[in-house]
C-alpha atoms as a PDB file:
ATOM      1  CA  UNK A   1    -185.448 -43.355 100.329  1.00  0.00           C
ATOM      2  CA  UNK A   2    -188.170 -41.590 102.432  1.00  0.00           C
ATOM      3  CA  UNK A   3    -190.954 -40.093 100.505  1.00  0.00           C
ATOM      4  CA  UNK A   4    -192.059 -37.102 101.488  1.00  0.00           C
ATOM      5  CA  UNK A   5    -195.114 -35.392 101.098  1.00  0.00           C
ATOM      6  CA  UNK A   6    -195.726 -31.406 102.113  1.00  0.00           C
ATOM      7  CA  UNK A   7    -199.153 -29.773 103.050  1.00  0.00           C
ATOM      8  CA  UNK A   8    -198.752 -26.056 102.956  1.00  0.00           C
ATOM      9  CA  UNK A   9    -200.083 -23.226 101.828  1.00  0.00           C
ATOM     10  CA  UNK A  10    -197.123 -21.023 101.810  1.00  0.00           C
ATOM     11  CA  UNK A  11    -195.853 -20.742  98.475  1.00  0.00           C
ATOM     12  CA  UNK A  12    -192.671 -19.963  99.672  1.00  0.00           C
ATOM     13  CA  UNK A  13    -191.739 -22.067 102.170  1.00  0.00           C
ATOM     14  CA  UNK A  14    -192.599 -25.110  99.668  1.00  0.00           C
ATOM     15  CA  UNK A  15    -190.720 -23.679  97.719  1.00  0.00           C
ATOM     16  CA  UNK A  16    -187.816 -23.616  99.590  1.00  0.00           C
ATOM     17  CA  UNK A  17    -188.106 -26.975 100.654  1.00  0.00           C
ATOM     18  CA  UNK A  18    -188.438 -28.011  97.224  1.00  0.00           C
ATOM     19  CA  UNK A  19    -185.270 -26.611  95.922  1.00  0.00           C
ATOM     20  CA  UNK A  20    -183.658 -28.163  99.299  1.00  0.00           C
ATOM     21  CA  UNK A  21    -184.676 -31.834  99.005  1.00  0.00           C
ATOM     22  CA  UNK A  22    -183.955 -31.604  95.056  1.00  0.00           C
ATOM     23  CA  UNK A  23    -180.836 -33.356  95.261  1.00  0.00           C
ATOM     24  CA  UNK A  24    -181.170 -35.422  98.828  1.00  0.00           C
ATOM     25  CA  UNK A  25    -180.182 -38.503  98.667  1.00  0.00           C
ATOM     26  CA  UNK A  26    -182.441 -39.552 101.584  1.00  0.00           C
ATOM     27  CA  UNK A  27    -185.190 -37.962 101.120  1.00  0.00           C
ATOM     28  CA  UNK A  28    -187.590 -37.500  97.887  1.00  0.00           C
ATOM     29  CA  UNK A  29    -190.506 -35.072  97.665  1.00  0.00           C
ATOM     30  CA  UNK A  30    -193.562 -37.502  96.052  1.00  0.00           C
ATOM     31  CA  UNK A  31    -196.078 -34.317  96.469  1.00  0.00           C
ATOM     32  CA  UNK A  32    -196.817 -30.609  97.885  1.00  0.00           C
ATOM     33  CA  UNK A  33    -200.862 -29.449  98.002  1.00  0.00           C
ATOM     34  CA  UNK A  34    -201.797 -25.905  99.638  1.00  0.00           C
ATOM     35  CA  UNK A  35    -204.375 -27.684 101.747  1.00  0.00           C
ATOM     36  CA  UNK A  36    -205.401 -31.247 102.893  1.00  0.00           C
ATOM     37  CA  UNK A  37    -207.915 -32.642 100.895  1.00  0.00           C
ATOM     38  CA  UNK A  38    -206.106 -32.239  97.580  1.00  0.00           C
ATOM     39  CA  UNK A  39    -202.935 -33.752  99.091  1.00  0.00           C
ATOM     40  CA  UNK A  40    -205.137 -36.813  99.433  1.00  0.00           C
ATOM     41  CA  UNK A  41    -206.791 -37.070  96.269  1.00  0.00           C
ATOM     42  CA  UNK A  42    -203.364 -36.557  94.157  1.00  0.00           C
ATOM     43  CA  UNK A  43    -202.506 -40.049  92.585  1.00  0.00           C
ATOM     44  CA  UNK A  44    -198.804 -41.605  92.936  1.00  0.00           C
ATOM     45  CA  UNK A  45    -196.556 -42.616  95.421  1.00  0.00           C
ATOM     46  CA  UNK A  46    -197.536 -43.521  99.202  1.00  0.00           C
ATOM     47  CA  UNK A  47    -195.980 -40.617 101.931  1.00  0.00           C
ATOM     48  CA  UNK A  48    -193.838 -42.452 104.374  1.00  0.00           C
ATOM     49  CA  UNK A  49    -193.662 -38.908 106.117  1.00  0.00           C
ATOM     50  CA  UNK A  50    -196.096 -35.924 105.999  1.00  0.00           C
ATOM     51  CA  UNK A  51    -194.993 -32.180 106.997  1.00  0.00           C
ATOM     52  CA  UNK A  52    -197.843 -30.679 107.731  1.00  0.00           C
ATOM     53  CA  UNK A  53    -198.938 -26.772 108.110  1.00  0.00           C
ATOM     54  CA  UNK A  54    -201.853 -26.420 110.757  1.00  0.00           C
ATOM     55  CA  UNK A  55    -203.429 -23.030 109.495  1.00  0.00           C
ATOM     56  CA  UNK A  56    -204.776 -24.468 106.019  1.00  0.00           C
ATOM     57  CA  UNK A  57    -207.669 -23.728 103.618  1.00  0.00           C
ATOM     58  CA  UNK A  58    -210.931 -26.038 104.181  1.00  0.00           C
ATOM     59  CA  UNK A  59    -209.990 -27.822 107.011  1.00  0.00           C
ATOM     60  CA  UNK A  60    -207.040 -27.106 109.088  1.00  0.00           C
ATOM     61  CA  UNK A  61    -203.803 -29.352 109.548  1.00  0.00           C
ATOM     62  CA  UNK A  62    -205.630 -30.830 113.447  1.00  0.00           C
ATOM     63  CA  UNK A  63    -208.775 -31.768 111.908  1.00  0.00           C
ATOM     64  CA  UNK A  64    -206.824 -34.264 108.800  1.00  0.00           C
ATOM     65  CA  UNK A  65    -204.044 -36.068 110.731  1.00  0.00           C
ATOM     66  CA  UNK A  66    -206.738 -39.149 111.688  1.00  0.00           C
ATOM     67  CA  UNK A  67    -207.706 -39.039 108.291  1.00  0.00           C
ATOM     68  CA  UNK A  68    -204.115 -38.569 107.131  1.00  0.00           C
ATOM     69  CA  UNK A  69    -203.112 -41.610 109.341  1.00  0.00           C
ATOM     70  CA  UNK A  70    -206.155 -43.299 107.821  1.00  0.00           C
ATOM     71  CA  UNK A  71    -205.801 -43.126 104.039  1.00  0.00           C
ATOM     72  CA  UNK A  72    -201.652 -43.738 104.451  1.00  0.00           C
ATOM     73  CA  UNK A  73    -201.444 -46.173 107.133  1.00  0.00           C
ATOM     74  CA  UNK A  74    -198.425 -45.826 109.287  1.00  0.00           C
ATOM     75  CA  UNK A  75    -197.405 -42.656 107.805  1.00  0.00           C
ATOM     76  CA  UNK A  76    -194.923 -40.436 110.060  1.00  0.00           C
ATOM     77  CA  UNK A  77    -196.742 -36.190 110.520  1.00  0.00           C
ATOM     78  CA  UNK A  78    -194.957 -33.924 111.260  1.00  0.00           C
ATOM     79  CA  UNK A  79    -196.394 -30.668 112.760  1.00  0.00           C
ATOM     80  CA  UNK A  80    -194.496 -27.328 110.830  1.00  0.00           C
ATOM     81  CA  UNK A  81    -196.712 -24.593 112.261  1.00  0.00           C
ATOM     82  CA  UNK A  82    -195.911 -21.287 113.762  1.00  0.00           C
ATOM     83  CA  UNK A  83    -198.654 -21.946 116.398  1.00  0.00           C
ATOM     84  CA  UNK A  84    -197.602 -21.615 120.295  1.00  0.00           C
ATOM     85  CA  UNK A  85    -201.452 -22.426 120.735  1.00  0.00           C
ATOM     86  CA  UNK A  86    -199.627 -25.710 122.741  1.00  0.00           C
ATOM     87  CA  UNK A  87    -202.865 -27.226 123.690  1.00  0.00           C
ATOM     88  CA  UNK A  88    -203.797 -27.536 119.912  1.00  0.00           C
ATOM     89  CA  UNK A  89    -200.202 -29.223 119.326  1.00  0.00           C
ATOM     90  CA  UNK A  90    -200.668 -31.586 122.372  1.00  0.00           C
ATOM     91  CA  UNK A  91    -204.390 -32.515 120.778  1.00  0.00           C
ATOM     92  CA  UNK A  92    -202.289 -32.964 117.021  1.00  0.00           C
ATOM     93  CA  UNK A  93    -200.003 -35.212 118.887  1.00  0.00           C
ATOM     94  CA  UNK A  94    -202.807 -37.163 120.564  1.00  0.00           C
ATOM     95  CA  UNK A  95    -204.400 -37.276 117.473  1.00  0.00           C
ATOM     96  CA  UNK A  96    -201.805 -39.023 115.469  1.00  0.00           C
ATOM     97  CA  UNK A  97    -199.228 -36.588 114.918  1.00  0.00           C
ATOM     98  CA  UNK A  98    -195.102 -37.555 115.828  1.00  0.00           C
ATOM     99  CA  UNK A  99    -193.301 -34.572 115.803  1.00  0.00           C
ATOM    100  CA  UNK A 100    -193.784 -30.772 115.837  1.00  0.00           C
ATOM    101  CA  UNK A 101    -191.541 -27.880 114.478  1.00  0.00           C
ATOM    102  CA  UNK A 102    -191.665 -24.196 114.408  1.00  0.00           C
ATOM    103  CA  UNK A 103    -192.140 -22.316 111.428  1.00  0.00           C
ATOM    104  CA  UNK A 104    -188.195 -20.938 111.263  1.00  0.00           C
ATOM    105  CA  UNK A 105    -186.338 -23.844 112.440  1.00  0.00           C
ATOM    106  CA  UNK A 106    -183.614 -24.406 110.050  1.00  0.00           C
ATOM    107  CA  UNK A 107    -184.112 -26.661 106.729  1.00  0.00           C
ATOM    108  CA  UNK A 108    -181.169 -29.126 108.539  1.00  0.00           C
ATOM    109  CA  UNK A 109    -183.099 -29.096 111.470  1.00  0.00           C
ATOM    110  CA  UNK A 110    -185.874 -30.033 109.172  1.00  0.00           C
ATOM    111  CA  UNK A 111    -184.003 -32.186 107.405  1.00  0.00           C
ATOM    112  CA  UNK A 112    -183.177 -34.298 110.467  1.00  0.00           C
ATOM    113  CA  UNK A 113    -186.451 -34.487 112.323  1.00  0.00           C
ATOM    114  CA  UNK A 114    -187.965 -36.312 109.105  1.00  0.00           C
ATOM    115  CA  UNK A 115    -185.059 -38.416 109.234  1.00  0.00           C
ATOM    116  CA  UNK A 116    -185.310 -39.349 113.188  1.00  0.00           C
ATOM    117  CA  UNK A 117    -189.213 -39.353 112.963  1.00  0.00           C
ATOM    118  CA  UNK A 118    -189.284 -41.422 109.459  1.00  0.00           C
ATOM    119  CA  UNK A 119    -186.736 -43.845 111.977  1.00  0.00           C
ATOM    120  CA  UNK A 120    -189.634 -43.980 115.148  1.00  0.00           C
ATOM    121  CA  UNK A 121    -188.581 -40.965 116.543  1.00  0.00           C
ATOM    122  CA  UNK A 122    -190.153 -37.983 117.856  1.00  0.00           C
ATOM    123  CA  UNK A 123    -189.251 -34.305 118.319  1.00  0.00           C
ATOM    124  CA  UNK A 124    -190.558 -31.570 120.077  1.00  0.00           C
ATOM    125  CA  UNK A 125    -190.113 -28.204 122.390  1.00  0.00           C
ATOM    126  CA  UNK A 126    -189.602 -28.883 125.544  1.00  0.00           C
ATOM    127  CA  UNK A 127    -193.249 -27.303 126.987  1.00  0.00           C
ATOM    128  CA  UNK A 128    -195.147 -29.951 124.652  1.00  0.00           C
ATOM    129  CA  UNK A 129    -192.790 -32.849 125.676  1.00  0.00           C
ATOM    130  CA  UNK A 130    -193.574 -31.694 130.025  1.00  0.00           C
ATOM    131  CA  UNK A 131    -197.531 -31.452 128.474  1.00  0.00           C
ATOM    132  CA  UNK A 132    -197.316 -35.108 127.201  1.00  0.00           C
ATOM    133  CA  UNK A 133    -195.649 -36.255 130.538  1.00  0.00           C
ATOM    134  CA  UNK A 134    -198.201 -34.058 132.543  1.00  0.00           C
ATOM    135  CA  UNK A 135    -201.037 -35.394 131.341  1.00  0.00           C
ATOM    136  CA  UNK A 136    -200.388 -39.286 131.709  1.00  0.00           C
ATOM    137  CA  UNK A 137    -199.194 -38.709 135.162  1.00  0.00           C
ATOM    138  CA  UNK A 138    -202.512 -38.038 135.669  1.00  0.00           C
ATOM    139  CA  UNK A 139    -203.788 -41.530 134.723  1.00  0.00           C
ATOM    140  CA  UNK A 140    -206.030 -42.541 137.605  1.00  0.00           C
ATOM    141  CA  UNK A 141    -204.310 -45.437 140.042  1.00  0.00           C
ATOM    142  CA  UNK A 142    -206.675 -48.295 138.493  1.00  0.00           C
ATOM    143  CA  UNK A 143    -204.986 -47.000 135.193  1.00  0.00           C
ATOM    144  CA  UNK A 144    -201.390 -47.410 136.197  1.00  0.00           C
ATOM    145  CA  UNK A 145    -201.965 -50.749 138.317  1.00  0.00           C
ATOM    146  CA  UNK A 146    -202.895 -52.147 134.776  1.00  0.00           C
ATOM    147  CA  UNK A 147    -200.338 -50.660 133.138  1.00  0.00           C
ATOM    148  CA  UNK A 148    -197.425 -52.212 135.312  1.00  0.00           C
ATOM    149  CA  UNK A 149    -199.444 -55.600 134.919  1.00  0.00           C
ATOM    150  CA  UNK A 150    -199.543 -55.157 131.357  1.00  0.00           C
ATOM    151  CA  UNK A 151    -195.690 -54.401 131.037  1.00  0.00           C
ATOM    152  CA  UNK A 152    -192.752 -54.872 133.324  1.00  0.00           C
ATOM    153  CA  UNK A 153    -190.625 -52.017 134.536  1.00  0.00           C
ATOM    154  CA  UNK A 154    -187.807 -51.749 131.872  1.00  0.00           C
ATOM    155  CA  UNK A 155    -190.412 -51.808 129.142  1.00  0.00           C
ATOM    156  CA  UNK A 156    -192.387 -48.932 130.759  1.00  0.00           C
ATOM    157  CA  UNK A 157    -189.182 -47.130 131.208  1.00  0.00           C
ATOM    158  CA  UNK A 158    -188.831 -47.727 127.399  1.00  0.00           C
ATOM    159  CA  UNK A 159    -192.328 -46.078 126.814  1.00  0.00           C
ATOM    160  CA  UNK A 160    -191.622 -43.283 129.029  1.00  0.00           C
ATOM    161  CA  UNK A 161    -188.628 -42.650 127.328  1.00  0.00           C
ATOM    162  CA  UNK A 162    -190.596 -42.563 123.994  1.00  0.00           C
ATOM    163  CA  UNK A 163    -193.041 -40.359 125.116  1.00  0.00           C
ATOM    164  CA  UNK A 164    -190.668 -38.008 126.476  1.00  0.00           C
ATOM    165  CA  UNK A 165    -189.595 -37.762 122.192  1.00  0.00           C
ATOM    166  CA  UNK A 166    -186.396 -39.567 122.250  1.00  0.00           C
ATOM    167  CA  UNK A 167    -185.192 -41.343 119.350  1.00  0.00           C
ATOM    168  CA  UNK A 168    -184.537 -45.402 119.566  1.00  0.00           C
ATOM    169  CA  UNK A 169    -180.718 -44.305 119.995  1.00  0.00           C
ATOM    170  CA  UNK A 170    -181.510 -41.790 122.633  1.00  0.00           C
ATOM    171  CA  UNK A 171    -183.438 -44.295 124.734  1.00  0.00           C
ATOM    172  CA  UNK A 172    -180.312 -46.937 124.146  1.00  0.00           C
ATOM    173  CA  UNK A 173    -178.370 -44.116 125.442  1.00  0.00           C
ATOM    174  CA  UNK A 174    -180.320 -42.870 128.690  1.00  0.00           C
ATOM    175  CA  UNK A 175    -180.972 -46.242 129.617  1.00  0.00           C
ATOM    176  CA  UNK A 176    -177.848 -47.738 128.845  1.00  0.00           C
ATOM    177  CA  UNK A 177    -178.443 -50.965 126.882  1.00  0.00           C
ATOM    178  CA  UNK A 178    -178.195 -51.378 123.047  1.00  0.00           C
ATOM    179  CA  UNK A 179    -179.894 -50.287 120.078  1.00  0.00           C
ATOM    180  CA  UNK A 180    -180.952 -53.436 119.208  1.00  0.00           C
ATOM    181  CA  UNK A 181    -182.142 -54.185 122.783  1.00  0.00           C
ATOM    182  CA  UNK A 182    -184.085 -51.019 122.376  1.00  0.00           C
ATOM    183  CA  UNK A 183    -185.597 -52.042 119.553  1.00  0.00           C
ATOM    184  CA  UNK A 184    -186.522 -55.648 120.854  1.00  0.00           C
ATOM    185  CA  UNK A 185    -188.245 -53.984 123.882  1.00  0.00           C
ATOM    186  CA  UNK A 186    -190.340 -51.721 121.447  1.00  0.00           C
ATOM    187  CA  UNK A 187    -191.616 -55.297 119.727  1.00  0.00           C
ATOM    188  CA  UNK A 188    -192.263 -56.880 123.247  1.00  0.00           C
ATOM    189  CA  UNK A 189    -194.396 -53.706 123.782  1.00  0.00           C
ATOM    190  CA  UNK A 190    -195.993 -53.813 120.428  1.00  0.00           C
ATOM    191  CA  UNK A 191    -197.093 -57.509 120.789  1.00  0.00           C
ATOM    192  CA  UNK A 192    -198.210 -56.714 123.994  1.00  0.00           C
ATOM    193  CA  UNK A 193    -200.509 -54.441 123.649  1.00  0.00           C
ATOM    194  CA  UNK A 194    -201.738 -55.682 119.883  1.00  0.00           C
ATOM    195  CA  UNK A 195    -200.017 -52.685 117.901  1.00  0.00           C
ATOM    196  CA  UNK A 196    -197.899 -52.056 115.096  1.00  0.00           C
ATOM    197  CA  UNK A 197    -196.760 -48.613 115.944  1.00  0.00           C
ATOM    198  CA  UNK A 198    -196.148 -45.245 117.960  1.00  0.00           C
ATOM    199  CA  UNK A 199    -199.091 -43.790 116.528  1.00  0.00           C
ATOM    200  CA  UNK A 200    -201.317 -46.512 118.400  1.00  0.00           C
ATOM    201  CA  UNK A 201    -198.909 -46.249 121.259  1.00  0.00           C
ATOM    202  CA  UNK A 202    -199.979 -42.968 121.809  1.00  0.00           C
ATOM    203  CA  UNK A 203    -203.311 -43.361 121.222  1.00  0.00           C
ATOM    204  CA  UNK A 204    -203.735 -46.061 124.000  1.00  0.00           C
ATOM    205  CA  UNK A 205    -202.056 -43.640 126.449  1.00  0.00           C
ATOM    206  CA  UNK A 206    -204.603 -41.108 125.054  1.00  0.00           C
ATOM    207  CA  UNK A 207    -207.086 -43.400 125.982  1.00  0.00           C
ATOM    208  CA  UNK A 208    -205.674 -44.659 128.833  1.00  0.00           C
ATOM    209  CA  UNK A 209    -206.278 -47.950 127.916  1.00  0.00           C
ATOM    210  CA  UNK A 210    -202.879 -49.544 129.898  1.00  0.00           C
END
């Protein structure tokens, strides 16, 4: 069962995804708060996935997600905002976030990116996805000589594939080896670089530090 926490301030659109996720069998709302910092001081269970509003009382949704991923280590955020501001999504994403949704996507389409996100996932529009791409093409040629060091060539085509936000099966899919191959790559990669997760992955791209 994922549990799933909601940060927004919109009465109604909790609301809604209250009454939709009452009866999931998949996923189980553990908490709602209208802004950030009461999200994090509620007591119960841990969030395995966060949907988080950007435009938020106190401090707005880009300024939690590192403390977000901090308090609830390896938590999954998800971006619900009806910002087209895409350099402030690119710097959630960098940041920590996974995936990003428009405010009016459908509760199914909801539905599903928590599920593929909650699974190592990650979905986005199309200009954020070319944004990501764009800017670690423009790792300098020091940068990318370690990074083909550091991994070998099916491994990077793995990453690329996960920074493009493809899911695990996608990847199997495009690249045209298994699931479970997919998934031991993505542990090669992991050990490699001394992380646990896609958060970090990104990060070190951020950071170009491969």
């Amino acid at each position: 069962m994922i549990q799933l926490g909601i940060i927004e301030d919109n009465f109604q659109i909790t609301e809604s995804l209250v009454q939709f996720f009452s009866d999931d069998s998949e996923i189980k709302i553990i908490g709602t708060a209208d802004y950030a910092e009461k999200f994090m001081n509620m007591e119960g269970s841990i969030p395995d996935v966060i949907l988080l509003d950007l435009s938020l009382p106190y401090k707005n949704g880009m300024e939690c997600i590192e403390e977000l991923c901090e308090k609830y280590k390896g938590v999954n955020i998800i971006i619900h905002s009806v910002s087209a501001d895409y350099d402030s999504i690119f710097k959630c994403l960098c940041s920590g976030a996974h995936s990003y949704l428009t405010k009016g996507e459908s509760l199914l389409k909801i539905r599903e990116t928590i599920i593929s996100t909650h699974a190592g996932g990650s979905q986005m529009s199309v200009e954020i996805a070319r944004k990501v791409i764009d800017y670690f093409n423009k790792k300098t040629s020091k940068s990318k000589h370690q990074e083909d060091e550091l991994l070998n060539s099916r491994e990077a085509d793995v990453v690329n594939q996960i920074i493009e936000g493809k899911s695990y099966k996608m990847v199997a899919d495009e690249l045209g080896i298994s699931l479970n191959t997919v998934r031991s790559h993505i542990k090669t990669i992991y050990k490699k670089l001394k992380i646990n997760s896609n958060v970090e992955l990104a990060k070190l791209y951020h950071k170009k530090e491969f």
